[in-house]
Protein backbone atom coordinates (compact mmCIF):
# COMPACT_ATOMS: atom_id res chain seq x y z
CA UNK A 1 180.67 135.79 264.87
CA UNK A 2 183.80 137.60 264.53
CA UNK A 3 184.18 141.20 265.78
CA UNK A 4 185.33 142.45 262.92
CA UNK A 5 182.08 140.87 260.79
CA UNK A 6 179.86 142.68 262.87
CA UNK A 7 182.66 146.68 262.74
CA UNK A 8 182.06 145.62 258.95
CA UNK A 9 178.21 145.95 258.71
CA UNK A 10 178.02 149.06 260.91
CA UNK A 11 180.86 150.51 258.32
CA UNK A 12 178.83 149.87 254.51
CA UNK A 13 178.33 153.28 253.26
CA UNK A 14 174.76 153.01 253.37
CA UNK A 15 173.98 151.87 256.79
CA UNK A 16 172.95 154.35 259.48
CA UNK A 17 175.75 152.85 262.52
CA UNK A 18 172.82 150.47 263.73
CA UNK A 19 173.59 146.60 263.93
CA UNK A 20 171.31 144.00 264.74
CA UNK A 21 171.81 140.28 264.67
CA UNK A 22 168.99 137.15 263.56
CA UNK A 23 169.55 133.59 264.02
CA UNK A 24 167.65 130.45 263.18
CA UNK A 25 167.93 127.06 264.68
CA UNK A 26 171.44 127.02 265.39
CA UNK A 27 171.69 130.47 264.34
CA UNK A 28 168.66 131.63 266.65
CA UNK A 29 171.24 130.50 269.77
CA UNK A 30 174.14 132.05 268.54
CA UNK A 31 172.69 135.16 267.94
CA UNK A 32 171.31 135.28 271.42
CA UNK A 33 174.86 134.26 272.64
CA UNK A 34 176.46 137.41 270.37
CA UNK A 35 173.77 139.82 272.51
CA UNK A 36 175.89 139.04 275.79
CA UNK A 37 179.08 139.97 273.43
CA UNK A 38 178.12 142.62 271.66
CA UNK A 39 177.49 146.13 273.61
CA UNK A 40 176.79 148.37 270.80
CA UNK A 41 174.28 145.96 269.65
CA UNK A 42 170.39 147.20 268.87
CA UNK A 43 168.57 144.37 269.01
CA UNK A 44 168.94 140.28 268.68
CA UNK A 45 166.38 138.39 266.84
CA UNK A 46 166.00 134.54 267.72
CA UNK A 47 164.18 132.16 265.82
CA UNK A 48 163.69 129.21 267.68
CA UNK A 49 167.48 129.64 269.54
CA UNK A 50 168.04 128.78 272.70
CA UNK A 51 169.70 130.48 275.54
CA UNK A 52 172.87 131.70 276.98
CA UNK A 53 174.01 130.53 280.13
CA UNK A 54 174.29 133.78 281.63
CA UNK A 55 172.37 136.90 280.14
CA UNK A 56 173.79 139.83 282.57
CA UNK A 57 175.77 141.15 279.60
CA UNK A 58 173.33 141.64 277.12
CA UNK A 59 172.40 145.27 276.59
CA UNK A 60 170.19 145.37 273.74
CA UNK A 61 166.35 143.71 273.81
CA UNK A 62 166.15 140.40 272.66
CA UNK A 63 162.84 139.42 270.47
CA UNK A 64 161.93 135.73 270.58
CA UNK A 65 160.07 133.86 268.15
CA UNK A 66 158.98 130.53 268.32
CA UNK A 67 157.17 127.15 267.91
CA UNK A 68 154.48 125.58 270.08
CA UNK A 69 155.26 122.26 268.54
CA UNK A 70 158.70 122.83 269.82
CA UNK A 71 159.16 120.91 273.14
CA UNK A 72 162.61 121.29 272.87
CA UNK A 73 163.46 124.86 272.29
CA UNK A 74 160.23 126.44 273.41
CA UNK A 75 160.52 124.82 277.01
CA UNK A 76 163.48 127.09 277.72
CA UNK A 77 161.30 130.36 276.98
CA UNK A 78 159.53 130.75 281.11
CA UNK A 79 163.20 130.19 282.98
CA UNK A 80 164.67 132.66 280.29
CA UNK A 81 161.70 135.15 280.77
CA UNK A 82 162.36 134.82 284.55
CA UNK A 83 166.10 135.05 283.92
CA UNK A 84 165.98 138.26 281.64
CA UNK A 85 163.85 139.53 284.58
CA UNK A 86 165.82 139.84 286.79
CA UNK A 87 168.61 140.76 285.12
CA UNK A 88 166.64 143.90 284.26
CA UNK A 89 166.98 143.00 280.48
CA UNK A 90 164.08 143.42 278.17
CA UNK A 91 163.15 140.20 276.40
CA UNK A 92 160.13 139.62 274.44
CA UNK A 93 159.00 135.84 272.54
CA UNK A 94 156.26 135.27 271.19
CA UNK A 95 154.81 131.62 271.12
CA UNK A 96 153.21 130.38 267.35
CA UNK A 97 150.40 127.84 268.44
CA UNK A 98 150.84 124.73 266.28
CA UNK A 99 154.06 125.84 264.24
CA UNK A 100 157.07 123.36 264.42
CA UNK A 101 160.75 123.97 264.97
CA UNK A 102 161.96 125.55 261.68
CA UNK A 103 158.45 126.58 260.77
CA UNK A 104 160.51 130.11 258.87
CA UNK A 105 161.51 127.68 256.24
CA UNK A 106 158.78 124.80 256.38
CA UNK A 107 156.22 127.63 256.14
CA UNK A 108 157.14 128.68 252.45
CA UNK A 109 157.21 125.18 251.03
CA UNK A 110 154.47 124.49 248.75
CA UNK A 111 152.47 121.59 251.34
CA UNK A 112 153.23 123.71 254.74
CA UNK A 113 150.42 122.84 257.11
CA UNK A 114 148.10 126.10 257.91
CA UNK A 115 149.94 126.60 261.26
CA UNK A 116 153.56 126.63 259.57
CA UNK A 117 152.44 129.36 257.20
CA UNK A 118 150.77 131.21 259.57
CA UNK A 119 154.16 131.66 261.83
CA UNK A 120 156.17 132.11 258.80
CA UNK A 121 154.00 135.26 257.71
CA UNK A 122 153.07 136.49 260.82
CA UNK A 123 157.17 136.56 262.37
CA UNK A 124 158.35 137.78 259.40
CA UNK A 125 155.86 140.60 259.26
CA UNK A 126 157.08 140.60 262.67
CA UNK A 127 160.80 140.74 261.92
CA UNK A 128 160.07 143.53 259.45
CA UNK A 129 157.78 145.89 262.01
CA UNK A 130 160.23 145.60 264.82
CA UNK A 131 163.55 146.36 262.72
CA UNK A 132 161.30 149.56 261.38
CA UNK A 133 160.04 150.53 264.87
CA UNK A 134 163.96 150.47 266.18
CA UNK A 135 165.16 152.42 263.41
CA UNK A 136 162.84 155.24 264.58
CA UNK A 137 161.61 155.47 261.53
CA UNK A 138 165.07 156.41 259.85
CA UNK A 139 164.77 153.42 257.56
CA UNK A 140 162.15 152.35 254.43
CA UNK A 141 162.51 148.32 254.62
CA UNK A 142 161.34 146.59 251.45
CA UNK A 143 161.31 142.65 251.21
CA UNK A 144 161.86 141.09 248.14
CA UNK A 145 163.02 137.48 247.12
CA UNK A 146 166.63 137.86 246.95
CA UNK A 147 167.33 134.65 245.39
CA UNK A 148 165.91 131.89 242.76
CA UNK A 149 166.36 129.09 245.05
CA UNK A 150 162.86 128.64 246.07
CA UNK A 151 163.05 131.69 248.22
CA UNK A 152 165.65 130.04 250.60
CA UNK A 153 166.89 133.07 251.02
CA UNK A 154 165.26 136.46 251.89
CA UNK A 155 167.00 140.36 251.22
CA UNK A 156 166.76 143.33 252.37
CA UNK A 157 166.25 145.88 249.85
CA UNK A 158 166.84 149.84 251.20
CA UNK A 159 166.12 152.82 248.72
CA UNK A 160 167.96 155.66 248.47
CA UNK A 161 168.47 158.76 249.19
CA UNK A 162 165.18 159.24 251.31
CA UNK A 163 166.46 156.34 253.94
CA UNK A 164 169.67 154.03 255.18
CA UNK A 165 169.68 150.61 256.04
CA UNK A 166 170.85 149.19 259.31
CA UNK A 167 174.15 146.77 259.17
CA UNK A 168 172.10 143.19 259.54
CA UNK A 169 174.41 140.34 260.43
CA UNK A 170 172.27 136.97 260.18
CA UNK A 171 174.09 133.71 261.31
CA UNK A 172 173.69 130.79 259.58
CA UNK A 173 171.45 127.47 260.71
CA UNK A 174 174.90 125.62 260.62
CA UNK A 175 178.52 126.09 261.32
CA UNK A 176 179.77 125.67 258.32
CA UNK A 177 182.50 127.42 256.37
CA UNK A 178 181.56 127.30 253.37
CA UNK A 179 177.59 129.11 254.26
CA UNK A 180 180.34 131.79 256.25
CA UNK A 181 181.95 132.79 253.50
CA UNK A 182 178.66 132.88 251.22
CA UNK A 183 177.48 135.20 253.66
CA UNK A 184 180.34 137.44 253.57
CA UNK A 185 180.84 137.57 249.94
CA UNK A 186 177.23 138.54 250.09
CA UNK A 187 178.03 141.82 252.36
CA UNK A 188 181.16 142.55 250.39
CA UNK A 189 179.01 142.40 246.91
CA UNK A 190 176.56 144.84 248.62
CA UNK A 191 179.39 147.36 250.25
CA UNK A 192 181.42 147.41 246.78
CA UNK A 193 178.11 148.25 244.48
CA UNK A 194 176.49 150.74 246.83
CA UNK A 195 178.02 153.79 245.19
CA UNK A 196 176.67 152.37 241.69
CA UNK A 197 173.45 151.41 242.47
CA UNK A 198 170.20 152.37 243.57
CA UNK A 199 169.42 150.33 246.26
CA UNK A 200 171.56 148.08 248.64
CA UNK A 201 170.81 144.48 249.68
CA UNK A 202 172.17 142.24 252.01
CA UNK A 203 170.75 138.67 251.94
CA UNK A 204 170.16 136.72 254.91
CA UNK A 205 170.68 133.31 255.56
CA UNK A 206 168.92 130.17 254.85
CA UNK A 207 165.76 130.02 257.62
CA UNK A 208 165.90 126.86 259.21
């Protein structure tokens, strides 16, 4: 993620300086990798991501969530917890018994398996509690369906004046550009109709 993406968020009118970062899949690693990058960062969420190489840079606390029917990614979660350890970083994942890899978007489909669901609810609520308990209380989150698509996508809706958002950057489950610029037309719609409207929103990506 570019610098200047992230100096962007923190900048909207109606965000309150605070920027964190959440990933899925692909995402989920990059946003782990920005936390090592990114020093005035407040916290990185990672869905299913895996690790950096090194974490002695990272600053802010890093919140996990994943899959136990997730050999893959979920094996890396003891050496990172030892890792994070002793780099005197604060890392907490939690573990979803019987969810698979991408359970945030296989969880909402119509036929997702009891386990799916459960993850998808229970992270999300999660997601929602931790941004809220890092904000201090400074910001009202409300979660609506941002989107038609089946829910694909997920927004976060701030009221105001009683509260301000926080700038939330969300990286895509792929690289590509076309998804990159979706998701910064998406901030720039927000930033350019917060002085008109009632409420901002900034919609993250696709959950993979």
């Amino acid at each position: 993620m570019a610098p200047a993406a992230a100096d962007y968020g923190k900048k909207i009118p109606s965000a309150n300086g605070k920027l964190f970062v959440v990933g899925f899949c692909w995402g989920g690693g990059k946003s782990f990798d920005f936390a090592t990058r990114r020093h005035d960062l407040s916290a990185a969420f990672v869905f299913y991501g895996t690790p950096p190489p090194d974490v002695t840079a990272i600053n802010a606390p890093v919140y996990g969530f994943y899959a136990g029917n997730d050999a893959r990614i979920t094996a890396t979660v003891p050496t990172t917890v030892a890792a994070m350890k002793v780099a005197g970083k604060k890392y907490d994942p939690v573990t979803y018994d019987g969810a698979g890899h991408g359970f945030m978007r296989a969880g909402e489909a119509p036929d997702a398996n009891p386990a799916n669901k459960a993850a998808r609810e229970q992270g999300f609520q999660r997601l929602v509690d931790l941004i809220g308990k890092t904000n201090a209380g400074t910001a009202m989150i409300h979660v609506t369906p941002a989107d038609a698509r089946k829910a694909a996508i997920v927004g976060f809706a701030v009221k105001r004046p009683t509260a301000v958002p926080s700038a939330l950057i969300c990286h895509d489950p792929a690289p590509t550009a076309v998804a990159t610029k979706s998701t910064r037309q998406s901030a720039a719609k927000s930033a350019d109709a917060s002085a008109a409207t009632p409420a901002d929103t900034m919609d993250m990506a696709s959950m993979m």
